[in-house]
C-alpha atoms as a PDB file:
ATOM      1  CA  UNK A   1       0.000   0.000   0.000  1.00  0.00           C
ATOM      2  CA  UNK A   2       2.789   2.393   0.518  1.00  0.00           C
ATOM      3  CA  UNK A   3       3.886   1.655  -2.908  1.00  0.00           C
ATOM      4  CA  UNK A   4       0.655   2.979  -4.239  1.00  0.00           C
ATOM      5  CA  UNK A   5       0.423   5.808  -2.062  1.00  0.00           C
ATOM      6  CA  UNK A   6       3.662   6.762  -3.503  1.00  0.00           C
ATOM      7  CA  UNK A   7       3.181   6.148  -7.202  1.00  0.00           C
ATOM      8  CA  UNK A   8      -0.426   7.865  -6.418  1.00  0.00           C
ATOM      9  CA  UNK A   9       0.663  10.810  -5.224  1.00  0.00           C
ATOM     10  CA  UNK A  10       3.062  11.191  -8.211  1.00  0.00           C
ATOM     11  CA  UNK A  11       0.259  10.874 -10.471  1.00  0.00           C
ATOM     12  CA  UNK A  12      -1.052  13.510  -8.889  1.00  0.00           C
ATOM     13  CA  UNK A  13       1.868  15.829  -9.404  1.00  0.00           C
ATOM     14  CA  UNK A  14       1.873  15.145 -13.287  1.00  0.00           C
ATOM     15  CA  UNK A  15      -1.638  15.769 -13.337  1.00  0.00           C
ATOM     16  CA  UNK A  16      -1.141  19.470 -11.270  1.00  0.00           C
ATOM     17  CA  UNK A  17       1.911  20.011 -13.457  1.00  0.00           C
ATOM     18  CA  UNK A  18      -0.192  19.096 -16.648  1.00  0.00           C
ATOM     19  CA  UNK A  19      -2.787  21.876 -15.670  1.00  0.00           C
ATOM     20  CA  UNK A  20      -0.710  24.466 -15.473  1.00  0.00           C
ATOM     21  CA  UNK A  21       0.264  24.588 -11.786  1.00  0.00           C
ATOM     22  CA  UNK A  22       3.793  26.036 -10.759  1.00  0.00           C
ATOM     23  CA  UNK A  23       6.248  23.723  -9.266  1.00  0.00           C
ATOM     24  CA  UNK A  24       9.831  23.435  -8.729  1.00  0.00           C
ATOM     25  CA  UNK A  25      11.973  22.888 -11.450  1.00  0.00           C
ATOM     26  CA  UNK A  26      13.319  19.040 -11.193  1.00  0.00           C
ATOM     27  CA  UNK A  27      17.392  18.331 -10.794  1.00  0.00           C
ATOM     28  CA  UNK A  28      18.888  17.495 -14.333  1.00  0.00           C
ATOM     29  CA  UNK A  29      18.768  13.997 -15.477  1.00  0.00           C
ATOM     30  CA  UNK A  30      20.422  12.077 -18.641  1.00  0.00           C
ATOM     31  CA  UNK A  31      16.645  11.978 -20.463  1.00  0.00           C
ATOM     32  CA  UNK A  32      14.946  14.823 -22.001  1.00  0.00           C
ATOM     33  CA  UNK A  33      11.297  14.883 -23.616  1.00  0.00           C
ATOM     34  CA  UNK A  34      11.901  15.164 -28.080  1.00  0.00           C
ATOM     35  CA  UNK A  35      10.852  17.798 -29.732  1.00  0.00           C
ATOM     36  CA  UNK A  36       9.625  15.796 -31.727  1.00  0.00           C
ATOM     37  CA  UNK A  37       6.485  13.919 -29.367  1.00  0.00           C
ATOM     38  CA  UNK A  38       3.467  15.160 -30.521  1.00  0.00           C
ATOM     39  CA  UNK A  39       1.756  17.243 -27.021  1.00  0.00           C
ATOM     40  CA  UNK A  40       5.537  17.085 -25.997  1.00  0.00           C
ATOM     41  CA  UNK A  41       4.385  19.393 -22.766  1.00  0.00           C
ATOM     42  CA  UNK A  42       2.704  15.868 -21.750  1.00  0.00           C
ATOM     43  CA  UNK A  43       5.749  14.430 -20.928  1.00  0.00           C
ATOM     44  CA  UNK A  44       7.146  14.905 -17.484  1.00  0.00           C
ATOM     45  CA  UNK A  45      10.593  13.786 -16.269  1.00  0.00           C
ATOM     46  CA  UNK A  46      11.183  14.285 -12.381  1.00  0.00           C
ATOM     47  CA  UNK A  47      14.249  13.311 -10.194  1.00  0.00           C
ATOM     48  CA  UNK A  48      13.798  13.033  -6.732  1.00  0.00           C
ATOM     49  CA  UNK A  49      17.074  13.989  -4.841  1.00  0.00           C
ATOM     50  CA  UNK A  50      15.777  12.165  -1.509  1.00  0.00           C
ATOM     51  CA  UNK A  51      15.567   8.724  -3.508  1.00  0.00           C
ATOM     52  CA  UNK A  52      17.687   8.822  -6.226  1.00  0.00           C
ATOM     53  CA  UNK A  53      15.152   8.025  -8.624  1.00  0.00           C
ATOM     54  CA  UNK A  54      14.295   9.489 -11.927  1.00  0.00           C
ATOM     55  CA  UNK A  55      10.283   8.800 -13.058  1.00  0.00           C
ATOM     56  CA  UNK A  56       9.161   9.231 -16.546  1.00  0.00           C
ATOM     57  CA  UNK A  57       5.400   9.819 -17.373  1.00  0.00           C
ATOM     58  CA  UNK A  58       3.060  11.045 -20.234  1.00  0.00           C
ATOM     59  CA  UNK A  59       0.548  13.024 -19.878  1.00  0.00           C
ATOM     60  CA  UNK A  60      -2.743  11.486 -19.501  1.00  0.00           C
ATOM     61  CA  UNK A  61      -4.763  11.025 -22.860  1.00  0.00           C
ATOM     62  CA  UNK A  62      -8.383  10.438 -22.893  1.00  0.00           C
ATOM     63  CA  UNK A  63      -9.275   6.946 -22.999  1.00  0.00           C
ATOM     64  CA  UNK A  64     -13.094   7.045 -22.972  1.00  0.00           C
ATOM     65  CA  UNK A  65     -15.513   8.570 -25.817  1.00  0.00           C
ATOM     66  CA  UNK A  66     -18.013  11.937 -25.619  1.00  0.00           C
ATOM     67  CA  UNK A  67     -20.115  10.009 -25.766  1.00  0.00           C
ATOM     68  CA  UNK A  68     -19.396   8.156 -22.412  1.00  0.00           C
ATOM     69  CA  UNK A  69     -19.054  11.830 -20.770  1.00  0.00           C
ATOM     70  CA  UNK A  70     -22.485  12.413 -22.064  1.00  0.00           C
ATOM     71  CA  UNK A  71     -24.217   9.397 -21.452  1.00  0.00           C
ATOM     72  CA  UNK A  72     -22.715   9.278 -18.020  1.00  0.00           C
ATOM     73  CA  UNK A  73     -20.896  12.457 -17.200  1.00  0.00           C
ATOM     74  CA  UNK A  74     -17.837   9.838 -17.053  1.00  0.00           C
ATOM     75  CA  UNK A  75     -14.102  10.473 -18.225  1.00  0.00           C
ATOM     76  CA  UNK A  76     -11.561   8.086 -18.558  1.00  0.00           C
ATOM     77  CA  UNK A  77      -7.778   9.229 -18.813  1.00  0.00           C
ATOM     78  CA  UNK A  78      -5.123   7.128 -19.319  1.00  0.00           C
ATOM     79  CA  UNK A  79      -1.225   7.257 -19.190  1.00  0.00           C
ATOM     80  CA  UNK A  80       2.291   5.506 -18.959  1.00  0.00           C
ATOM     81  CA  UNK A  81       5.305   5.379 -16.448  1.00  0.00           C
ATOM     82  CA  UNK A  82       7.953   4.182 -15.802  1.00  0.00           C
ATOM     83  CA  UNK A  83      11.480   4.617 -12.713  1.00  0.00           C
ATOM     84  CA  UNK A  84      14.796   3.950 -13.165  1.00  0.00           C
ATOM     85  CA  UNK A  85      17.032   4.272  -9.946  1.00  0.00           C
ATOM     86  CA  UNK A  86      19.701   7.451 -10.081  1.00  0.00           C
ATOM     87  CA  UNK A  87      19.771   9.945 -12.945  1.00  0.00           C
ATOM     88  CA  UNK A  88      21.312   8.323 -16.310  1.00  0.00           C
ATOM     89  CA  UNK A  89      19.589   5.084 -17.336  1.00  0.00           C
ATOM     90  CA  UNK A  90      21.883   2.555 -16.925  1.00  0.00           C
ATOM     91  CA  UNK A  91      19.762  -0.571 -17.580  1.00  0.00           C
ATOM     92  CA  UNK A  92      16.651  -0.863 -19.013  1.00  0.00           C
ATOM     93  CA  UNK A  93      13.498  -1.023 -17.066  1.00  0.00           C
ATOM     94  CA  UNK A  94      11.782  -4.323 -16.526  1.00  0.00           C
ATOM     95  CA  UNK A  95       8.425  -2.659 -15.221  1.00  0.00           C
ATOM     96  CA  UNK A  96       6.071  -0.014 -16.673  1.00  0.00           C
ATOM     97  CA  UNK A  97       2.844   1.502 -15.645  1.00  0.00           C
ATOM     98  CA  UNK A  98      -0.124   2.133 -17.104  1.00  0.00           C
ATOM     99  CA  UNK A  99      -2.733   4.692 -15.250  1.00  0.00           C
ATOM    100  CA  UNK A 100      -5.741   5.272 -14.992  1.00  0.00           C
ATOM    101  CA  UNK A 101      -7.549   8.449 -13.821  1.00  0.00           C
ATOM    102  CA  UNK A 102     -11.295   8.640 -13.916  1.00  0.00           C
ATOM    103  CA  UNK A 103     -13.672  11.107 -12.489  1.00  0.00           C
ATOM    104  CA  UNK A 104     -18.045  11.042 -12.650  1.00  0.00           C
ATOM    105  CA  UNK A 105     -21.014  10.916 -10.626  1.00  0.00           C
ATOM    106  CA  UNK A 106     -20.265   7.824  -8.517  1.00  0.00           C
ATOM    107  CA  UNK A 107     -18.072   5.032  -8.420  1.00  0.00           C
ATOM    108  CA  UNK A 108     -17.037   2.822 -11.444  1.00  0.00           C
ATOM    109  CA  UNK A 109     -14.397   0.473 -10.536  1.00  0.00           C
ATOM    110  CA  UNK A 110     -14.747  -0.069  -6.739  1.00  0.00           C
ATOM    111  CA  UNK A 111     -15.427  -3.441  -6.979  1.00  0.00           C
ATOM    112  CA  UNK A 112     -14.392  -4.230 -10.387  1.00  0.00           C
ATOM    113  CA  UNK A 113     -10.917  -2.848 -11.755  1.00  0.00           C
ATOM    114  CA  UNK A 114      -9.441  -6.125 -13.914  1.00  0.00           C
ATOM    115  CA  UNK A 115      -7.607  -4.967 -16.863  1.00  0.00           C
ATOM    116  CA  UNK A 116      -7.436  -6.914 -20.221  1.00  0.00           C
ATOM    117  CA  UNK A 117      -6.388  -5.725 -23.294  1.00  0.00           C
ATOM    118  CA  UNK A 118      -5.967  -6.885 -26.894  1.00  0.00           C
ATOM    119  CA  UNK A 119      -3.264  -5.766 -28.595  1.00  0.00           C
ATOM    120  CA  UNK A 120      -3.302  -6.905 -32.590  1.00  0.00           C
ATOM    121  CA  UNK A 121      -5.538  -9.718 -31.473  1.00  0.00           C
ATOM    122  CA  UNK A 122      -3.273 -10.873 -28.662  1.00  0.00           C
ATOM    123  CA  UNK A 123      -5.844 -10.994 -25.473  1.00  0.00           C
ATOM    124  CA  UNK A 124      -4.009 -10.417 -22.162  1.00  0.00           C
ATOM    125  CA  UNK A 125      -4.664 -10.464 -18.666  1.00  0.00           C
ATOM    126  CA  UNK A 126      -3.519  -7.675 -16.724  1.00  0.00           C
ATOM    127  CA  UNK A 127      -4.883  -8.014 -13.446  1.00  0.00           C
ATOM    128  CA  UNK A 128      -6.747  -5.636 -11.069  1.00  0.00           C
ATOM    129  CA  UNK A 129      -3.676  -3.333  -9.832  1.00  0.00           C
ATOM    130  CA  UNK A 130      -4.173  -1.154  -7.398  1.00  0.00           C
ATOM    131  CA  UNK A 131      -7.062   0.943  -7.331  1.00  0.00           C
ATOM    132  CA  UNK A 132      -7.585   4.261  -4.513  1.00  0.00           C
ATOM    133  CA  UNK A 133     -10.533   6.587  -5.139  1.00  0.00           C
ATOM    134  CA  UNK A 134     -11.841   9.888  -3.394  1.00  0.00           C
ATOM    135  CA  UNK A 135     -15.445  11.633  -2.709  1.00  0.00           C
ATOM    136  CA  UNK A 136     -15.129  15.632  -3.795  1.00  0.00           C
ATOM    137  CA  UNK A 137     -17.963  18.151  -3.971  1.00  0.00           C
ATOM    138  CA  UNK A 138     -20.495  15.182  -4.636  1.00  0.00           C
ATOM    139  CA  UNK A 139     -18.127  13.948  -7.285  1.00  0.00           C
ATOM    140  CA  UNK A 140     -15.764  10.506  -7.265  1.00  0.00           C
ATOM    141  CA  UNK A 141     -12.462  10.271  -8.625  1.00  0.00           C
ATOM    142  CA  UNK A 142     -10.698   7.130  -8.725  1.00  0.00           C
ATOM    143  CA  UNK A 143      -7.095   6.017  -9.747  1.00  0.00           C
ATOM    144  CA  UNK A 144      -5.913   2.864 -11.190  1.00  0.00           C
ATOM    145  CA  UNK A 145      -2.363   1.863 -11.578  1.00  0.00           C
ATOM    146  CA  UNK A 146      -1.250  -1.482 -13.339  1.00  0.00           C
ATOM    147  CA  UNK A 147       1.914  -2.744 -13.463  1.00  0.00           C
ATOM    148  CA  UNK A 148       3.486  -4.331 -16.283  1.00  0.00           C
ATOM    149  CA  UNK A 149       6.517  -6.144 -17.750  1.00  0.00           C
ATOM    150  CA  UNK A 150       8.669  -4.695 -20.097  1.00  0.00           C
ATOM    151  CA  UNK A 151       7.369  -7.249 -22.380  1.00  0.00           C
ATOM    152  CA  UNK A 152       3.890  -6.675 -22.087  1.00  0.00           C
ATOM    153  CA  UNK A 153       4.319  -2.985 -22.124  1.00  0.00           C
ATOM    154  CA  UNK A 154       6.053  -3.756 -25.628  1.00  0.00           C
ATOM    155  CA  UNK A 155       3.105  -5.606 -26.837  1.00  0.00           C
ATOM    156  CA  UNK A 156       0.841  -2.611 -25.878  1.00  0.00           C
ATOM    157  CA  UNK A 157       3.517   0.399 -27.292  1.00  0.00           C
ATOM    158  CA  UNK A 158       3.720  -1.512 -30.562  1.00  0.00           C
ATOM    159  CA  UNK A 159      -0.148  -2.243 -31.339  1.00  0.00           C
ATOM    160  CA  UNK A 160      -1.821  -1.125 -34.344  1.00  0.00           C
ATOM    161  CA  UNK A 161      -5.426  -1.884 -32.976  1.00  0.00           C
ATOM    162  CA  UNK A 162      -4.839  -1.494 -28.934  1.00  0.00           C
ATOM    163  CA  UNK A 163      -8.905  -2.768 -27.026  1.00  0.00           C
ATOM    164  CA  UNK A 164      -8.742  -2.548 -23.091  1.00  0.00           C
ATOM    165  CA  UNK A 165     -11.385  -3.416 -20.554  1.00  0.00           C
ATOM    166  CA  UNK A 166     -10.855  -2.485 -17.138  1.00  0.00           C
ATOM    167  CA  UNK A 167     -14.145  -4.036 -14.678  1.00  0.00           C
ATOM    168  CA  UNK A 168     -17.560  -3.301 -16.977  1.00  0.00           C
ATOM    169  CA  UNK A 169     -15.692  -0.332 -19.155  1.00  0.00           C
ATOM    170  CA  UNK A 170     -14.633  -1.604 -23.072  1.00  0.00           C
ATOM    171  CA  UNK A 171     -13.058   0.814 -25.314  1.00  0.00           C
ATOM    172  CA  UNK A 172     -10.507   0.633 -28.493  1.00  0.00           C
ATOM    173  CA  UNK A 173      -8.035   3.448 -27.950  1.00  0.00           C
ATOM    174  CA  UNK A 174      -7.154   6.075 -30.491  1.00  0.00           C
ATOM    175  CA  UNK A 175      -3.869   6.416 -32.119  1.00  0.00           C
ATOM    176  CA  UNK A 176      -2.392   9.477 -29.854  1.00  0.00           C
ATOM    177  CA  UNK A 177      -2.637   7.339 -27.116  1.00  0.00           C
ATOM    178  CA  UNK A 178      -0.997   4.295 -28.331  1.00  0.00           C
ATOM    179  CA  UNK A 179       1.866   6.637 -29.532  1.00  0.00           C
ATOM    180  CA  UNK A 180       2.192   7.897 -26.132  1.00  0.00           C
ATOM    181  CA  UNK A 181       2.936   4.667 -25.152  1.00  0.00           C
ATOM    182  CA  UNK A 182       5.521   3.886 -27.835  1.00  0.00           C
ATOM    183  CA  UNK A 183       6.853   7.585 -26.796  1.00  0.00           C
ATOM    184  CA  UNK A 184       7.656   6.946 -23.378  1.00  0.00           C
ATOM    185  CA  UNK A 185       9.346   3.173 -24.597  1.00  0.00           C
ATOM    186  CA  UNK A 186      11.143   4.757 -26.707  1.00  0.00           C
ATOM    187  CA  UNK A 187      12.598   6.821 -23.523  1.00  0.00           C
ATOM    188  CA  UNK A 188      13.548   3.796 -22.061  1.00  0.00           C
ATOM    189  CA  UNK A 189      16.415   2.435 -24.300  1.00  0.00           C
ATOM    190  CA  UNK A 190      19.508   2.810 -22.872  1.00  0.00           C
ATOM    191  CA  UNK A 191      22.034   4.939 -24.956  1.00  0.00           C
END
């Protein structure tokens, strides 16, 4: 649980940084965000001095419709992560993360948060992850984090036709987002 607290509460500081919110400029590290990454300004790198850990994220990128938000006043956001220990990447990761932020009426995936996807027509079973959620101003928000191996995460980065299912919720995702995914592997090759 402290894990999650942890990787939750870094979620959250993407998410502030990705709305605009001031914040301390992070120590140098060995990776920098391309120019090249389409919504570039997604793409956060953060070392924290106290650990000696470097974290890489993207932005979120909507992973539900309009038509969900309308239907339901639900949204679904979804986005990628992964740590490396110190501040040059010495060795490739073996884990990723995939997140999931979600925000409506009431509560969608208290009970039921097990993530499959089907990447090219490969089904896989991701598990349930860890799931934390929080009443605001009659609203819920929930978070779902998913670990993954490298492997996996490759599967998912290099999918042409990327379908996910986490509890009750189906979706295929759009192209942006599986790019997003294949932009933060690509940070993860060791140079």
């Amino acid at each position: 649980m402290k894990r999650f607290t942890l990787v939750f509460c870094i979620v959250a500081l993407v998410a502030a940084g990705v709305c605009g919110q001031d914040k301390p400029k992070p120590q140098t590290t060995t990776i920098e965000i391309p120019k090249t990454f389409k919504y570039r300004r997604a793409y956060k790198v953060q070392y924290d001095k106290f650990k000696d850990q470097t974290r890489i994220f993207s932005g979120f990128f909507p992973a539900s419709k309009s038509s969900l938000y309308i239907m339901t006043n639900r949204m679904i956001s979804i986005g990628s992560a992964f740590f490396f220990d110190g501040q040059m990447l010495i060795k490739a990761p073996s884990e990723f993360y995939i997140l999931f932020e979600t925000s409506g009426g009431d509560w969608a995936f208290l009970k039921d948060h097990h993530f499959y996807a089907i990447a090219d027509g490969e089904r896989m079973d991701l598990g349930d992850g860890e799931h934390d959620g929080d009443v605001k101003l009659g609203g819920v928000s929930e978070y779902l984090i998913y670990k993954l191996t490298s492997e996996n995460f490759h599967k998912i980065a290099s999918a042409k036709k990327l379908e996910i299912k986490i509890g009750q919720y189906e979706t295929e995702l759009k192209d942006d987002t599986i790019q997003s995914f294949k932009n933060i592997e690509s940070l993860a090759v060791v140079k």
